[in-house]
Protein backbone atom coordinates (compact mmCIF):
# COMPACT_ATOMS: atom_id res chain seq x y z
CA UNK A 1 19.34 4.56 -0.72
CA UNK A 2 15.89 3.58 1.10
CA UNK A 3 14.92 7.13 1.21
CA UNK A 4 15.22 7.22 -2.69
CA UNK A 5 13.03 4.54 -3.40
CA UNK A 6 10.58 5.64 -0.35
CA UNK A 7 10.65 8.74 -1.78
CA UNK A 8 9.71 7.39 -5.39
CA UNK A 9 6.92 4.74 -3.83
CA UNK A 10 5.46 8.06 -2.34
CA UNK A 11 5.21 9.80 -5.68
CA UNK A 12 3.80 6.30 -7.75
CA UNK A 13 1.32 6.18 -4.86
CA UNK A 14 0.01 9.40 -5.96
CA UNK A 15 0.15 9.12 -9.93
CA UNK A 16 -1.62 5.19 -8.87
CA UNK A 17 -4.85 7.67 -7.21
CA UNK A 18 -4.76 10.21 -9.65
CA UNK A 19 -4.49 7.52 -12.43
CA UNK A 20 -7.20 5.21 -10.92
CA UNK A 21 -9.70 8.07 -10.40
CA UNK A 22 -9.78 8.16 -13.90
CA UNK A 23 -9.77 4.86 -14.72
CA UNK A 24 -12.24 3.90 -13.08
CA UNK A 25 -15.04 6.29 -14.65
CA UNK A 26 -17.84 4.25 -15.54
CA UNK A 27 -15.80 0.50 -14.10
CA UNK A 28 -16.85 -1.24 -11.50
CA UNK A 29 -14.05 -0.86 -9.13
CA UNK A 30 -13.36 -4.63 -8.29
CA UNK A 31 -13.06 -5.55 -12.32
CA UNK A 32 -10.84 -2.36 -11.92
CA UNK A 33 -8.83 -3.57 -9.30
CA UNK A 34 -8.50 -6.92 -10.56
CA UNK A 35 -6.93 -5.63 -13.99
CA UNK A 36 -4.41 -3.39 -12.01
CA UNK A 37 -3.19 -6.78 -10.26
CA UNK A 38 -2.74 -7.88 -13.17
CA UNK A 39 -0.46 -5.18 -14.93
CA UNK A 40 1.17 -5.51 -11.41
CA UNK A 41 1.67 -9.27 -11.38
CA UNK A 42 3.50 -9.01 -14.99
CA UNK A 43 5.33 -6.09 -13.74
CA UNK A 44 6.85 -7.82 -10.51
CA UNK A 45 7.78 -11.17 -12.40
CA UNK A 46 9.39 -9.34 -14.98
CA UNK A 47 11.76 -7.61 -12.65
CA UNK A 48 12.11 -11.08 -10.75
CA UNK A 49 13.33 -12.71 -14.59
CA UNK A 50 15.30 -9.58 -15.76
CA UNK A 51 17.34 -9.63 -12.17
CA UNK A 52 17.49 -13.38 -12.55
CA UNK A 53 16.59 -13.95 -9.32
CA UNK A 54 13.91 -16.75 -10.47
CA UNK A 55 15.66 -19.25 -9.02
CA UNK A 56 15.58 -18.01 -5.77
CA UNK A 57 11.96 -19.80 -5.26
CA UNK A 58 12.69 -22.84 -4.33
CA UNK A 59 14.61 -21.47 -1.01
CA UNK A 60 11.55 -19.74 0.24
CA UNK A 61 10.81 -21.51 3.81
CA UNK A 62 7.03 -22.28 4.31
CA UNK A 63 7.38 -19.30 7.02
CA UNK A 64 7.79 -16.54 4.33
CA UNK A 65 5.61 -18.38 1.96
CA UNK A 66 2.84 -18.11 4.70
CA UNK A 67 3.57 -14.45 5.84
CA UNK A 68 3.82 -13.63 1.75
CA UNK A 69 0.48 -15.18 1.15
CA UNK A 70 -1.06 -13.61 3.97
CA UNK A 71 0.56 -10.43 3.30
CA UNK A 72 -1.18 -10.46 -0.17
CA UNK A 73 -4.47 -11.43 0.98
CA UNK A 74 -4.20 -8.09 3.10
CA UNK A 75 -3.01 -6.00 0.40
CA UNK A 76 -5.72 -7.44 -2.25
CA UNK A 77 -8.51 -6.46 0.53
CA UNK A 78 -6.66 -3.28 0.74
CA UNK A 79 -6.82 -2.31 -3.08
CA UNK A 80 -10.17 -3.80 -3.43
CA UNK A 81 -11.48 -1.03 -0.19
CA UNK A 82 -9.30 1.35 -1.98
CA UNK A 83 -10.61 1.49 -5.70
CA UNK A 84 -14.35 1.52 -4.40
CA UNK A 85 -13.02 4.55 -1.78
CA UNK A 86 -11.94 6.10 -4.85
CA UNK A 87 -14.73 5.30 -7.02
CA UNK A 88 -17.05 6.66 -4.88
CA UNK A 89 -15.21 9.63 -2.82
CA UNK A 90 -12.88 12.58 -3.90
CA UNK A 91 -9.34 11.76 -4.25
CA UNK A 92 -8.38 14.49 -1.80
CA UNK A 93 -10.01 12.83 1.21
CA UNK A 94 -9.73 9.22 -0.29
CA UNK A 95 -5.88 9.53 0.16
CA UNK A 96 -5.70 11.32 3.83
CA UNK A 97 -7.75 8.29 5.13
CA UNK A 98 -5.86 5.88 3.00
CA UNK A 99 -2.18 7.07 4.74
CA UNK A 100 -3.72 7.02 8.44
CA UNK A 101 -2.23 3.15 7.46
CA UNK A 102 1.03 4.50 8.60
CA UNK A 103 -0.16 5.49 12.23
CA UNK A 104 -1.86 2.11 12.12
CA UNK A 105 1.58 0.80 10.64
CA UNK A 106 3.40 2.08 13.53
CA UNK A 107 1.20 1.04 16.08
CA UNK A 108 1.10 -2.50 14.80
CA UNK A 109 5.03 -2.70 14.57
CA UNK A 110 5.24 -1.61 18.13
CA UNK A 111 2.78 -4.17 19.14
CA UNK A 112 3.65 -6.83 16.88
CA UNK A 113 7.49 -6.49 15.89
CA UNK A 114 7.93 -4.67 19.29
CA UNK A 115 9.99 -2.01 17.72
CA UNK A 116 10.93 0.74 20.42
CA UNK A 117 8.15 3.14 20.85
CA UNK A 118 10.10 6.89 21.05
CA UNK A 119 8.81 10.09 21.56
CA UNK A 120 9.27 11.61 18.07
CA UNK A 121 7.15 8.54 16.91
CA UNK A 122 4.52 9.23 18.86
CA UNK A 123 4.39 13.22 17.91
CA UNK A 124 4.50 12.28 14.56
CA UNK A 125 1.82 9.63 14.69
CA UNK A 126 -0.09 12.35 16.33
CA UNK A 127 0.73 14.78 13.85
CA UNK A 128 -0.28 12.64 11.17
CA UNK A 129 -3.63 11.65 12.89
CA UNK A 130 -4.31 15.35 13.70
CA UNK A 131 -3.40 16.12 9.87
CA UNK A 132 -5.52 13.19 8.63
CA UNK A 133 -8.59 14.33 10.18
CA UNK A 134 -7.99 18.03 9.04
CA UNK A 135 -8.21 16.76 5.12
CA UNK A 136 -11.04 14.79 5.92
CA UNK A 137 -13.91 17.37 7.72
């Protein structure tokens, strides 16, 4: 079942660029950015009240809360760095630069989470970097 909704994250990440470019004709990207968060922030507490799962809240521990809040801060820097990527660059190489985050993902959760480090995630990190820089020059 993760592979279905992996698979459909991959192809609302690419409707979000092609969608954005557009959008953002003539917007400065942060005001741009700032009124995607908020179509997403609607969004994700309307799922959270149509699953019912509102009163879940209160059992957060100030861990998650912390790792949450921090996680957010990263991916509002991240949208912010994207928008004006896209704003200013072409979509085609915007995107290839964007997705070296999962070879910097990988690293990071080797480092970090210390998840085992195999040899088919290393080819593939290499494949990806190798592919990344192809789009990009």
């Amino acid at each position: 079942m993760w592979f279905i909704y992996a698979l459909l994250s991959a192809l609302f990440a690419a409707l979000t660029s092609i969608l954005a470019k557009v959008g953002i004709q003539n917007v400065n990207s942060n005001l741009a950015t700032a009124m995607r968060t908020i179509v997403v922030l609607v969004m994700a507490w309307a799922v959270v009240f149509i699953t019912g799962k509102q009163n879940e809240i209160a059992a957060i521990e100030s861990k998650n809360l912390l790792f949450l809040g921090l996680s957010g801060i990263a991916t509002g820097l991240s949208w912010l760095c994207y928008y004006k990527a896209l704003q200013i660059g072409q979509v085609s190489k915007v995107i290839p630069v964007d997705k070296f985050s999962l070879v910097i993902g990988m690293v990071l959760a080797f480092i970090v989470l210390k998840e085992a480090v195999t040899i088919k995630t290393i080819i593939g990190g290499v494949l990806i970097t190798l592919g990344t820089f192809v789009l990009i020059f």
